[in-house]
N, C-alpha and C. Protein backbone atom coordinates (compact mmCIF):
# COMPACT_ATOMS: atom_id res chain seq x y z
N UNK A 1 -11.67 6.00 19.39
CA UNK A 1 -11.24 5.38 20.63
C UNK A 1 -12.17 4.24 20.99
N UNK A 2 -13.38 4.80 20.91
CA UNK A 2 -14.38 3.27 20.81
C UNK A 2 -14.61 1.80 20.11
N UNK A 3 -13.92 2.15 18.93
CA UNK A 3 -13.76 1.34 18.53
C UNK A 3 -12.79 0.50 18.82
N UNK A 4 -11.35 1.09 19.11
CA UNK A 4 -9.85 0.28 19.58
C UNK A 4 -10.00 -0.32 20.96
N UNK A 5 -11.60 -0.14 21.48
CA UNK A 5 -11.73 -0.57 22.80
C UNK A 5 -12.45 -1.84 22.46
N UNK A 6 -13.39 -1.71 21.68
CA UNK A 6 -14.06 -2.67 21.49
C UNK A 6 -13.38 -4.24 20.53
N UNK A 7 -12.28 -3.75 19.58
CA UNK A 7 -11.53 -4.51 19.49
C UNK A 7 -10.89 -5.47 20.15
N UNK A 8 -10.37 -4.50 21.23
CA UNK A 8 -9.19 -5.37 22.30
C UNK A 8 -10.48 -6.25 23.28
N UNK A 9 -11.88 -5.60 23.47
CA UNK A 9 -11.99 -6.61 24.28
C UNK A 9 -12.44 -7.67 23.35
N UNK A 10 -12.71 -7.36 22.05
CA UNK A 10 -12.95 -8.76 21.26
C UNK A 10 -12.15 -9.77 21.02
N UNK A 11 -10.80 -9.18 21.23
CA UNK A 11 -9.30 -10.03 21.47
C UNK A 11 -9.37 -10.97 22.49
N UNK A 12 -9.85 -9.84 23.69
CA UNK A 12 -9.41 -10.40 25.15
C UNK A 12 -10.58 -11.92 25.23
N UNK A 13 -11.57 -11.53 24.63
CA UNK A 13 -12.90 -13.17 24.95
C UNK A 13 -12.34 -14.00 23.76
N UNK A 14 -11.35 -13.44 22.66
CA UNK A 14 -10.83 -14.50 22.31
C UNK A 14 -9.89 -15.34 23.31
N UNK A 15 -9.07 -14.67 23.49
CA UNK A 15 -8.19 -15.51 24.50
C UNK A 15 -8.51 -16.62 25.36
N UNK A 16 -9.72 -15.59 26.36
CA UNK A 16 -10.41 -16.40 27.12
C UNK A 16 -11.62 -17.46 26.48
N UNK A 17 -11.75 -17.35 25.74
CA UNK A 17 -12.25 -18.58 25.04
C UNK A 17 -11.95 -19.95 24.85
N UNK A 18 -10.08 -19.74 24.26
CA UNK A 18 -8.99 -20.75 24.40
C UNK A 18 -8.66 -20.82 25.73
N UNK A 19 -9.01 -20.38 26.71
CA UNK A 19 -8.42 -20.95 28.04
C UNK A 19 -9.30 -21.28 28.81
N UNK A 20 -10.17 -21.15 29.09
CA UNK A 20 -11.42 -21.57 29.78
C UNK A 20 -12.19 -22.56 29.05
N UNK A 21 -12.58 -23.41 30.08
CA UNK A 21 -13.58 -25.32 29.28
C UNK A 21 -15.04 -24.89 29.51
N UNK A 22 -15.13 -24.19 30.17
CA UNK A 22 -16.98 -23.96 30.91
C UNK A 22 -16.88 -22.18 30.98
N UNK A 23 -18.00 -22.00 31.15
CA UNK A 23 -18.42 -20.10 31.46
C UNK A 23 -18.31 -19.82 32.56
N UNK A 24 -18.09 -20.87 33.59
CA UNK A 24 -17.78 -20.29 35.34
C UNK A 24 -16.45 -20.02 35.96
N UNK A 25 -15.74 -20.20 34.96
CA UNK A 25 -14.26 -19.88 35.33
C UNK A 25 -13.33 -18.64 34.87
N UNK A 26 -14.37 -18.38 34.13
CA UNK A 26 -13.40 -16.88 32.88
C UNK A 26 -13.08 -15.61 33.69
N UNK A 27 -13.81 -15.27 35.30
CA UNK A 27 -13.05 -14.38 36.13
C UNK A 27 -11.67 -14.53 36.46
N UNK A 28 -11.58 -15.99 36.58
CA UNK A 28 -10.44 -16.69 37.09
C UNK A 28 -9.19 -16.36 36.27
N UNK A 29 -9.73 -16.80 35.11
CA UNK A 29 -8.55 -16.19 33.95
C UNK A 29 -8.44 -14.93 33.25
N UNK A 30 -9.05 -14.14 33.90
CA UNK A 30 -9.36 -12.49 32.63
C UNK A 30 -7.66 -12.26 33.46
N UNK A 31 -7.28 -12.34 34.41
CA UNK A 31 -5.84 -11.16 34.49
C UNK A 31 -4.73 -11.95 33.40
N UNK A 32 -4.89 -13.07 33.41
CA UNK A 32 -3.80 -13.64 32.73
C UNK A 32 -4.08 -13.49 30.85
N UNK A 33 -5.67 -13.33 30.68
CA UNK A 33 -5.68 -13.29 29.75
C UNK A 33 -5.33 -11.84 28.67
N UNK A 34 -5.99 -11.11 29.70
CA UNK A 34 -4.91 -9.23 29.18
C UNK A 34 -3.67 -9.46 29.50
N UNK A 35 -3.06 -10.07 30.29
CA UNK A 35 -1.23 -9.83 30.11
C UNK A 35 -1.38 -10.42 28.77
N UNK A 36 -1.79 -11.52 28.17
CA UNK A 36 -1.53 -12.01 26.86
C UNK A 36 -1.88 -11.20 26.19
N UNK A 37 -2.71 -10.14 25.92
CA UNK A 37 -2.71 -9.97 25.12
C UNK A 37 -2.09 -8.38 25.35
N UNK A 38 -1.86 -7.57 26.35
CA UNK A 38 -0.74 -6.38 26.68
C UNK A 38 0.25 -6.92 26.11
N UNK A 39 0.93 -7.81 26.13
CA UNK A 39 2.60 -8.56 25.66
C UNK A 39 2.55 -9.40 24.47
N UNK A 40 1.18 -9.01 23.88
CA UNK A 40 1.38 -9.59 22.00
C UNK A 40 1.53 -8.61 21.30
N UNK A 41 2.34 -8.90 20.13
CA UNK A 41 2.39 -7.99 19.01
C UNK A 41 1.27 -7.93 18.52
N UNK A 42 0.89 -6.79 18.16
CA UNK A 42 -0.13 -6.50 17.12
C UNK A 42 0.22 -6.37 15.68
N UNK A 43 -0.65 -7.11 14.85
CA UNK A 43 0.14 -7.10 13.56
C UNK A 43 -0.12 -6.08 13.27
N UNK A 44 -1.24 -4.92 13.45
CA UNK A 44 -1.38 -4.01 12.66
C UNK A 44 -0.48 -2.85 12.88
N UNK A 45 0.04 -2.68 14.40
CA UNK A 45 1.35 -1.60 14.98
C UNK A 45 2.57 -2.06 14.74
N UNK A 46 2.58 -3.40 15.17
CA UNK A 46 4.33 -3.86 15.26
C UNK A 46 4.76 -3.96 16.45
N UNK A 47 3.68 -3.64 17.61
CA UNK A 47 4.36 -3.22 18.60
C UNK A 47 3.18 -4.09 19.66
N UNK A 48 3.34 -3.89 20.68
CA UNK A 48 2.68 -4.93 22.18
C UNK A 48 2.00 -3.65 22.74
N UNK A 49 0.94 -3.68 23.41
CA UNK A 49 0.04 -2.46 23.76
C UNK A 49 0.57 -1.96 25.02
N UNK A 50 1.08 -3.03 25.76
CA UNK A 50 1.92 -2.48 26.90
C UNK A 50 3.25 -1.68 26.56
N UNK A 51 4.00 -1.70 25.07
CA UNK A 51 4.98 -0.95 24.98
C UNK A 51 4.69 0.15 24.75
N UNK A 52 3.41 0.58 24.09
CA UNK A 52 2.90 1.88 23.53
C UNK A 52 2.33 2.77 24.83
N UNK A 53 1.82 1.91 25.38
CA UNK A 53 1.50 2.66 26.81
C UNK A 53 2.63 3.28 27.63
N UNK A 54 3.57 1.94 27.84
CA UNK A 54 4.43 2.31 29.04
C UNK A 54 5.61 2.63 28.49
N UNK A 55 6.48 2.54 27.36
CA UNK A 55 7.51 3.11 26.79
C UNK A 55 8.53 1.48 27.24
N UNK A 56 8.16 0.47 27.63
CA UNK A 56 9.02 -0.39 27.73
C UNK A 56 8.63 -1.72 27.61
N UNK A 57 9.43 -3.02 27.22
CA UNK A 57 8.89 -4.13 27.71
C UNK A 57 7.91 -4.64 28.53
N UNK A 58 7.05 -5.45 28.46
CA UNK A 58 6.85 -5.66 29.74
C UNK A 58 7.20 -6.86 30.68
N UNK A 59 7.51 -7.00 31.91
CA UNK A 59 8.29 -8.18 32.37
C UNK A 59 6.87 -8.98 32.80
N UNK A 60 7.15 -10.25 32.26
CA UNK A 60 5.98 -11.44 32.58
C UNK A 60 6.29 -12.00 33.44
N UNK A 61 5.65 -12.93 34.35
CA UNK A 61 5.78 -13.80 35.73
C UNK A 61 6.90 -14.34 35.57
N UNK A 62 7.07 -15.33 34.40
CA UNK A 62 7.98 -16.30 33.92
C UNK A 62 9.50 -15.63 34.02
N UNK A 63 9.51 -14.06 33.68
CA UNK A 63 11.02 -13.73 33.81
C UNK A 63 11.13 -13.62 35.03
N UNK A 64 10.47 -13.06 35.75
CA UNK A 64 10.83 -12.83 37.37
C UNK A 64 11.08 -14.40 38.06
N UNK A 65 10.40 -15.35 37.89
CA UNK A 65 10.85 -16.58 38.10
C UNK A 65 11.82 -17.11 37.78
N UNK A 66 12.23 -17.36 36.33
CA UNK A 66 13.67 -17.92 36.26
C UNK A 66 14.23 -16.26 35.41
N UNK A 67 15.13 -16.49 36.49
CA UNK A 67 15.42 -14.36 36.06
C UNK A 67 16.39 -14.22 34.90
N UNK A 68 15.96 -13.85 33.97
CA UNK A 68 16.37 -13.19 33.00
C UNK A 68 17.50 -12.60 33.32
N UNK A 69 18.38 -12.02 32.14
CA UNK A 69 19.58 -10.70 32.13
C UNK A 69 18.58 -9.64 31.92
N UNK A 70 17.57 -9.16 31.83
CA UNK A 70 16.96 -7.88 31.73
C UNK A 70 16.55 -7.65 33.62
N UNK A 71 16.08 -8.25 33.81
CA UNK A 71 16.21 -8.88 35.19
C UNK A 71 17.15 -8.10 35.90
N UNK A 72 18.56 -8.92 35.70
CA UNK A 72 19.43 -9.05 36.77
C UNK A 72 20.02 -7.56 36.50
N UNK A 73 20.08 -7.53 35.47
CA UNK A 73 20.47 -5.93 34.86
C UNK A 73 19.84 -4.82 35.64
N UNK A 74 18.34 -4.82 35.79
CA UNK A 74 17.76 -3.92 36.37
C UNK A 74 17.82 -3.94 37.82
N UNK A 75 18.00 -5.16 38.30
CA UNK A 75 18.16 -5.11 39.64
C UNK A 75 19.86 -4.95 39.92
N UNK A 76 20.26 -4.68 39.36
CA UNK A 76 22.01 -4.65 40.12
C UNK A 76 22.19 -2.87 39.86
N UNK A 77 20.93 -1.99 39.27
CA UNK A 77 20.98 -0.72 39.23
C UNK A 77 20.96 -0.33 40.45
N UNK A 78 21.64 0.92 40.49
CA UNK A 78 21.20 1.92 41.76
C UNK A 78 20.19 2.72 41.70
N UNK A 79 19.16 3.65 42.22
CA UNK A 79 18.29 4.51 41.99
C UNK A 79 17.97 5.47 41.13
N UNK A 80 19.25 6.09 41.38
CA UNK A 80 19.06 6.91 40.12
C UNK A 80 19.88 6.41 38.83
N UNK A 81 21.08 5.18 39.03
CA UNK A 81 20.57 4.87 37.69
C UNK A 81 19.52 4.23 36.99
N UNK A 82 18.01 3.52 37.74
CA UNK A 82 17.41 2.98 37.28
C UNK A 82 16.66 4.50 36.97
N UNK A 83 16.43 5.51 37.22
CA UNK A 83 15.26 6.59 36.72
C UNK A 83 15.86 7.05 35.62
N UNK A 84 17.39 7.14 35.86
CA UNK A 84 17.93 7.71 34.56
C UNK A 84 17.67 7.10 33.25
N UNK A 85 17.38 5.56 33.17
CA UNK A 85 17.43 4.35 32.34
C UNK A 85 15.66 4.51 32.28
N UNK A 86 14.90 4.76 32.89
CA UNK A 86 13.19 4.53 32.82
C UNK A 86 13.34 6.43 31.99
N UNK A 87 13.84 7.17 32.25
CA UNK A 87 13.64 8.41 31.67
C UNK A 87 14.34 8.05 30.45
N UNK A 88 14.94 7.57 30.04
CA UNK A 88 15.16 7.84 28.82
C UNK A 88 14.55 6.67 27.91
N UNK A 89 13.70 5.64 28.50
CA UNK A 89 12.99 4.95 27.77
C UNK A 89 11.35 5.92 27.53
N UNK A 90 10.96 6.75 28.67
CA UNK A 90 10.12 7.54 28.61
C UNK A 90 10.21 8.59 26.98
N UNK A 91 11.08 9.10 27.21
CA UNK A 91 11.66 10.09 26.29
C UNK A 91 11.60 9.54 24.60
N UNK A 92 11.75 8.07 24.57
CA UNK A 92 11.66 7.37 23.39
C UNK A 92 10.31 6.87 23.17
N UNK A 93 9.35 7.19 24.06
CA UNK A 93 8.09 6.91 23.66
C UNK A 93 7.19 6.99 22.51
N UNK A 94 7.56 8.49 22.36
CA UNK A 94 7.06 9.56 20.98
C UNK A 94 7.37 8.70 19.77
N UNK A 95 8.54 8.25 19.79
CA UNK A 95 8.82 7.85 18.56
C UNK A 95 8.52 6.26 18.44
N UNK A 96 8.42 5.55 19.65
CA UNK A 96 8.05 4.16 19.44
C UNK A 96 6.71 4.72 19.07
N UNK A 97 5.76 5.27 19.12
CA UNK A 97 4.14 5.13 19.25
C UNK A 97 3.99 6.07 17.30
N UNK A 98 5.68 6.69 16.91
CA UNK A 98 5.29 7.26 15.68
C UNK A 98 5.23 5.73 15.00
N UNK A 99 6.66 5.37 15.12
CA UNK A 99 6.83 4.18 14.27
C UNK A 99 5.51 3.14 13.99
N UNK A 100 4.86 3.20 15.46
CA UNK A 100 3.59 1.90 15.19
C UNK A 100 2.48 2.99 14.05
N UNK A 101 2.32 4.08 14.72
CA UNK A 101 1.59 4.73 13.51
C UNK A 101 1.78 4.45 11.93
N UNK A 102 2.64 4.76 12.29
CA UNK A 102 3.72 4.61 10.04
C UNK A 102 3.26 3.20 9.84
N UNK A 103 3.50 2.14 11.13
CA UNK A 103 3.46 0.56 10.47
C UNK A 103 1.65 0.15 9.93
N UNK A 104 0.82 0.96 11.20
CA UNK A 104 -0.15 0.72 11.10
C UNK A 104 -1.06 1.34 9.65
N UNK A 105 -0.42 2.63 9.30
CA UNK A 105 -0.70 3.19 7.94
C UNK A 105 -0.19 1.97 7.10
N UNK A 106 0.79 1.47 6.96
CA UNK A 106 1.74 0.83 5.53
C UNK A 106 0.35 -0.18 5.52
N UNK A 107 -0.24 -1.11 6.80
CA UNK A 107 -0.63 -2.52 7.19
C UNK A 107 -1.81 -1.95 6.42
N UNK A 108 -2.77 -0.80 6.73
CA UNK A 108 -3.85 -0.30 6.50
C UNK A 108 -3.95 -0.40 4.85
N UNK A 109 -3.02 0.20 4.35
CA UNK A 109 -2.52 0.61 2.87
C UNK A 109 -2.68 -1.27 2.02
N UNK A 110 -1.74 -1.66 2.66
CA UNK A 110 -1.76 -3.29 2.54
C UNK A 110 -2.87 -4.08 2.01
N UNK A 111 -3.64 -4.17 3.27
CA UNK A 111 -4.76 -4.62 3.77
C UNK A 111 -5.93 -4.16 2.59
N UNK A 112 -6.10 -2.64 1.93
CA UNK A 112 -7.09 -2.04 1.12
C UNK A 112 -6.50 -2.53 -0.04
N UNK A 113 -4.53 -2.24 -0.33
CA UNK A 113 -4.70 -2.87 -2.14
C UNK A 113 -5.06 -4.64 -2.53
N UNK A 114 -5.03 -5.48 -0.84
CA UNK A 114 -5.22 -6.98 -1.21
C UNK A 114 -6.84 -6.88 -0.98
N UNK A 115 -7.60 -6.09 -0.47
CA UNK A 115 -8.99 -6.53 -0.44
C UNK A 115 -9.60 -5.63 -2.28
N UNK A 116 -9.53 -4.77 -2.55
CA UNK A 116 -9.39 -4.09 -3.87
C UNK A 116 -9.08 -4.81 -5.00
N UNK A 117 -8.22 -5.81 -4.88
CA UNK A 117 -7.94 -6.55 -6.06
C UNK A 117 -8.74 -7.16 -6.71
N UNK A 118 -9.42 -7.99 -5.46
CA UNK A 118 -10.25 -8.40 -5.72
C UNK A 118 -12.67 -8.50 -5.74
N UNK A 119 -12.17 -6.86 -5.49
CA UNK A 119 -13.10 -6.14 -6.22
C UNK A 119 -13.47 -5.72 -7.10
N UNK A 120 -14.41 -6.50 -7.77
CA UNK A 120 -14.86 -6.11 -9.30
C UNK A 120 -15.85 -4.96 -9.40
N UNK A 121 -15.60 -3.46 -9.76
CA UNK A 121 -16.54 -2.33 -9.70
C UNK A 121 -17.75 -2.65 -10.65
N UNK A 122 -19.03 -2.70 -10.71
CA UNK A 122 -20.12 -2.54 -11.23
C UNK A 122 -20.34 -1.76 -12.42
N UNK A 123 -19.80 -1.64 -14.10
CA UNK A 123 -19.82 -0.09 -14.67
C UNK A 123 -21.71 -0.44 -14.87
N UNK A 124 -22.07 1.37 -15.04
CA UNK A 124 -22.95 1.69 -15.35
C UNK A 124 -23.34 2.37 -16.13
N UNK A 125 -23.90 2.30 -17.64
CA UNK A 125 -24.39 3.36 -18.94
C UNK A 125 -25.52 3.95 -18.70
N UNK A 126 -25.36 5.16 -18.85
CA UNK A 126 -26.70 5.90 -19.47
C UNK A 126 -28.00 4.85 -20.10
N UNK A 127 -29.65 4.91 -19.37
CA UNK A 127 -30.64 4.43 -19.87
C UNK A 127 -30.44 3.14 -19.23
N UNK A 128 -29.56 2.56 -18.32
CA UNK A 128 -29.87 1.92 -17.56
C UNK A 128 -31.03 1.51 -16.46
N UNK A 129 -31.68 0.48 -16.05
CA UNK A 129 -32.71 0.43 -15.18
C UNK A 129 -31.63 -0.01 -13.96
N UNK A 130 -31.64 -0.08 -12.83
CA UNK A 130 -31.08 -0.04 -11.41
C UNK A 130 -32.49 0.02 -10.36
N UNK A 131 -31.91 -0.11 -9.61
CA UNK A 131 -32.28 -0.57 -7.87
C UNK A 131 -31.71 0.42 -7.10
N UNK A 132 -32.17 0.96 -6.20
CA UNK A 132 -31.59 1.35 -5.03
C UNK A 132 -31.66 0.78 -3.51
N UNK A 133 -30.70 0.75 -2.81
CA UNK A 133 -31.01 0.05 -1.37
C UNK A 133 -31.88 1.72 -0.57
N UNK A 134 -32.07 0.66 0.05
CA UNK A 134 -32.75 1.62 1.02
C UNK A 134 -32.26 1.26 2.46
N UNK A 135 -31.78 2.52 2.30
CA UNK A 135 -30.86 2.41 3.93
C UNK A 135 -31.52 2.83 5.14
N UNK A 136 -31.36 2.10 6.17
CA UNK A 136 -31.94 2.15 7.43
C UNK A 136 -32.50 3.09 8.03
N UNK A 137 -31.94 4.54 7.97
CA UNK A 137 -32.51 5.63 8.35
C UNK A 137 -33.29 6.04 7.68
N UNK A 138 -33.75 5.93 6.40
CA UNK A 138 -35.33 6.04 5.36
C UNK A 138 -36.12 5.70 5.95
N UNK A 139 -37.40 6.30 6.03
CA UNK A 139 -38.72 6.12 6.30
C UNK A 139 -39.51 4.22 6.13
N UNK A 140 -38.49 4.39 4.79
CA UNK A 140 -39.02 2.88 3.81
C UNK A 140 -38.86 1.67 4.73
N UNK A 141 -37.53 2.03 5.28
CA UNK A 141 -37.23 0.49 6.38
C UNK A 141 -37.85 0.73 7.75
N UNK A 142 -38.96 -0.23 7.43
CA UNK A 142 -39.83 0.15 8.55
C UNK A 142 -39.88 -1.10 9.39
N UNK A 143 -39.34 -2.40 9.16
CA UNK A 143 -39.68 -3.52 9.85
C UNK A 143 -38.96 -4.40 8.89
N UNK A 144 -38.91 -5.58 9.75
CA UNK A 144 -38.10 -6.75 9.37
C UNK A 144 -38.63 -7.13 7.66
N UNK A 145 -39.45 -7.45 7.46
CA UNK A 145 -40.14 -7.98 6.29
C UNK A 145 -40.54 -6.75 5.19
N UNK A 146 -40.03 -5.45 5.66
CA UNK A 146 -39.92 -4.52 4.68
C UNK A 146 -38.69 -4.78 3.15
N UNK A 147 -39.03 -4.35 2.42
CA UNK A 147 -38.32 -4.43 0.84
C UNK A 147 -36.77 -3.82 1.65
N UNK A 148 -35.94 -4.48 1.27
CA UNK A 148 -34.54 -3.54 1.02
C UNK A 148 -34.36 -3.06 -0.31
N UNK A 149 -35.18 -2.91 -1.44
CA UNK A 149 -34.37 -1.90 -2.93
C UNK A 149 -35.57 -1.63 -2.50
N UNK A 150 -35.48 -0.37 -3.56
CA UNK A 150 -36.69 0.47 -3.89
C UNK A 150 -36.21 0.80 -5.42
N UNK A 151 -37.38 0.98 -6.28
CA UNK A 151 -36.89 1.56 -7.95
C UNK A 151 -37.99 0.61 -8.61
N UNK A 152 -37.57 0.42 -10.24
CA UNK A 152 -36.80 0.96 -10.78
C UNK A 152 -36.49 2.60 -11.16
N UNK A 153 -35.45 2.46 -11.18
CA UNK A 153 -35.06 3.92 -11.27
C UNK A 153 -34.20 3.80 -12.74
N UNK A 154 -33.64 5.00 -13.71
CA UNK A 154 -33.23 4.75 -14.71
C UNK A 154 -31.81 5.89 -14.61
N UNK A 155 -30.52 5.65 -15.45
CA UNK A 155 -29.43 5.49 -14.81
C UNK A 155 -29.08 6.87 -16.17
N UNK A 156 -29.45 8.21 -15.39
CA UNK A 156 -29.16 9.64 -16.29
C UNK A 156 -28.17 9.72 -16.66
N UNK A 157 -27.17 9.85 -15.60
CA UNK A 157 -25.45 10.33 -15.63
C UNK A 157 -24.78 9.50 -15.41
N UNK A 158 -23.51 9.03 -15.70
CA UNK A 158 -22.57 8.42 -15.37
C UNK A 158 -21.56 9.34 -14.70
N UNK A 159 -20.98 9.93 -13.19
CA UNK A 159 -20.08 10.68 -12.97
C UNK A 159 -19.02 9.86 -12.34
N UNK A 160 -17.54 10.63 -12.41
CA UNK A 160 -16.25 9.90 -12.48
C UNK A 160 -16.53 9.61 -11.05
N UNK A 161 -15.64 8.89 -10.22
CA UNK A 161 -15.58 8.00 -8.91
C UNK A 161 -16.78 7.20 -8.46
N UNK A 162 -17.48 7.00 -9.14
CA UNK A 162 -18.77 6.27 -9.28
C UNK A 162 -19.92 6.62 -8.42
N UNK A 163 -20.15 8.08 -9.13
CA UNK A 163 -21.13 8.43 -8.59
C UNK A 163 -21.75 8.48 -9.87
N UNK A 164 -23.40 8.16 -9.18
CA UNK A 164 -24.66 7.90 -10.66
C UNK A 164 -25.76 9.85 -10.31
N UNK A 165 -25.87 10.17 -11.60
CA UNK A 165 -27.08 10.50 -11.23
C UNK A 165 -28.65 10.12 -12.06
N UNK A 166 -29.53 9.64 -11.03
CA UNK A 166 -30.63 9.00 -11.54
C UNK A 166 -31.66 9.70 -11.76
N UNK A 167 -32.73 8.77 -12.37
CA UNK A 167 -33.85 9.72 -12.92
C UNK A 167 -34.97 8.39 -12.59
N UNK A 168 -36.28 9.55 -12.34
CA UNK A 168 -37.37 8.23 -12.26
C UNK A 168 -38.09 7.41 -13.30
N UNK A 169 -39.15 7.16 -13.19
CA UNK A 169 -39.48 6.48 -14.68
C UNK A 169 -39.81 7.96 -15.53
N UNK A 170 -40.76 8.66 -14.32
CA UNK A 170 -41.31 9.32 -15.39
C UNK A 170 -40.50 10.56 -15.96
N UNK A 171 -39.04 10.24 -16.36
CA UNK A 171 -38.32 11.49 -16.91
C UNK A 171 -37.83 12.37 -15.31
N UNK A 172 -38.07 12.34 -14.46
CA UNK A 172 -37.78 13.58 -13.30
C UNK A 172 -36.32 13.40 -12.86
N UNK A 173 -35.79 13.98 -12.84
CA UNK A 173 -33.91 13.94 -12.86
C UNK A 173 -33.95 14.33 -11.28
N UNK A 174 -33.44 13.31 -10.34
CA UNK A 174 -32.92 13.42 -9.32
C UNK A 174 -31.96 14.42 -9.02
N UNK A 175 -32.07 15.53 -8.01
CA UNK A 175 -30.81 17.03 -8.03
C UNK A 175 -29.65 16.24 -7.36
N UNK A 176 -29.69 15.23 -6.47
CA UNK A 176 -28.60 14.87 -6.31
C UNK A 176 -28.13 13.31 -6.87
N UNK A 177 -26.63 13.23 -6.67
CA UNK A 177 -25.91 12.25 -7.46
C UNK A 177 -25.82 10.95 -5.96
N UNK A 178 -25.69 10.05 -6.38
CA UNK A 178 -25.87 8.61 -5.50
C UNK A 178 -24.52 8.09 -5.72
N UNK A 179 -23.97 7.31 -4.80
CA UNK A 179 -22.89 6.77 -4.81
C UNK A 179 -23.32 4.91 -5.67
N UNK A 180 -22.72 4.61 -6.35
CA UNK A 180 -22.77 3.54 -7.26
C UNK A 180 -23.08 2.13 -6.51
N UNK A 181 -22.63 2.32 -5.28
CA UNK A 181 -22.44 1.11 -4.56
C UNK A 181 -23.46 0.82 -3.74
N UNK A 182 -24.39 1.94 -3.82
CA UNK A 182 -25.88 1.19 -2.84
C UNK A 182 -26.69 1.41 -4.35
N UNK A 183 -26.35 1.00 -5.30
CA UNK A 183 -27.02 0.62 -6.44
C UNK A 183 -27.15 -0.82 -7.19
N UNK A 184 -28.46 -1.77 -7.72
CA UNK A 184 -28.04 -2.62 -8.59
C UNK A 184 -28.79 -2.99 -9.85
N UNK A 185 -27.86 -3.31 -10.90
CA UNK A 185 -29.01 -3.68 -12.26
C UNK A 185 -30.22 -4.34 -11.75
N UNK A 186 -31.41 -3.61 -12.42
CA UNK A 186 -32.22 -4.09 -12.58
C UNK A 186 -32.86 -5.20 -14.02
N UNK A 187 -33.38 -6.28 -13.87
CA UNK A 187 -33.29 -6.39 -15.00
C UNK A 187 -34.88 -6.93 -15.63
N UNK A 188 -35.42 -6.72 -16.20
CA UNK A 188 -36.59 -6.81 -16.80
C UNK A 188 -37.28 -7.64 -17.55
């Protein structure tokens, strides 16, 4: 959820970026700038964030001004036919919010076989020398001007999905296996 928040507001200072000339005016425009972006499609759903929320369109200034047939339609309802007509857009919610799911899986799916293509995997043989990163929560990264690899290390196992298991110089076989990708040739 934190993250889909932090998205949209990275959307929303886009917007307001394109609409505002100076930094003293962007209060001025934040309401107009979430309707833009409540009433855009998202490429990754298919769908406008205000439809997923509210189960319907949403009506912008511009239709209420020069009035639309969605408009005039809704206003020439009577009461309960307008609840009858909001309940059964309610009722279709479930399935508008499946559909953006399914779209957002296919987009996701998409998105991994065009970035994948053009990923070239690293192979690695037995008696190899390698590098390891040293990731942030290690002791090792202690400050800005600290090493990011640590090694050489020498390359024991080759296991399927590219996991390595390594060994040190001096012969000592690491008990666990490393993922391939915080690994790199070393070369001598």
């Amino acid at each position: 959820m934190n993250g889909t928040v932090e998205a949209a507001n990275k959307n929303i200072k886009k917007i307001l970026r394109k609409m505002v000339d100076n930094h003293k005016q962007w209060h001025e425009k934040l309401l107009f700038a979430r309707l833009g972006y409540r009433t855009t499609v998202c490429t990754s759903t298919g769908a406008t964030p205000y439809l997923l929320v509210y189960g319907t369109k949403a009506v912008i200034p511009a239709e209420v001004e020069i009035t639309y047939l969605r408009i005039i339609q809704e206003g020439e309802l009577n009461d309960v036919e307008w609840i009858q007509s909001r309940y059964e857009q309610l009722t279709l919610i479930d399935g508008k919010r499946m559909n953006a799911i399914c779209h957002g899986q296919l987009y996701q799916n998409k998105m991994s076989r065009a970035f994948n293509k053009r990923v070239k995997p690293t192979q690695f043989t037995p008696g190899q020398l390698v590098l390891k990163q040293i990731s942030p929560h290690q002791d090792e990264a202690k400050g800005e001007f600290s090493p990011n690899w640590q090694g050489p290390y020498i390359v024991h196992r080759v296991l399927t999905g590219g996991a390595l298991i390594l060994a040190e110089m001096d012969g000592e076989i690491w008990p666990k296996h490393i993922n391939s990708n915080v690994v790199k040739r070393y070369y001598v």
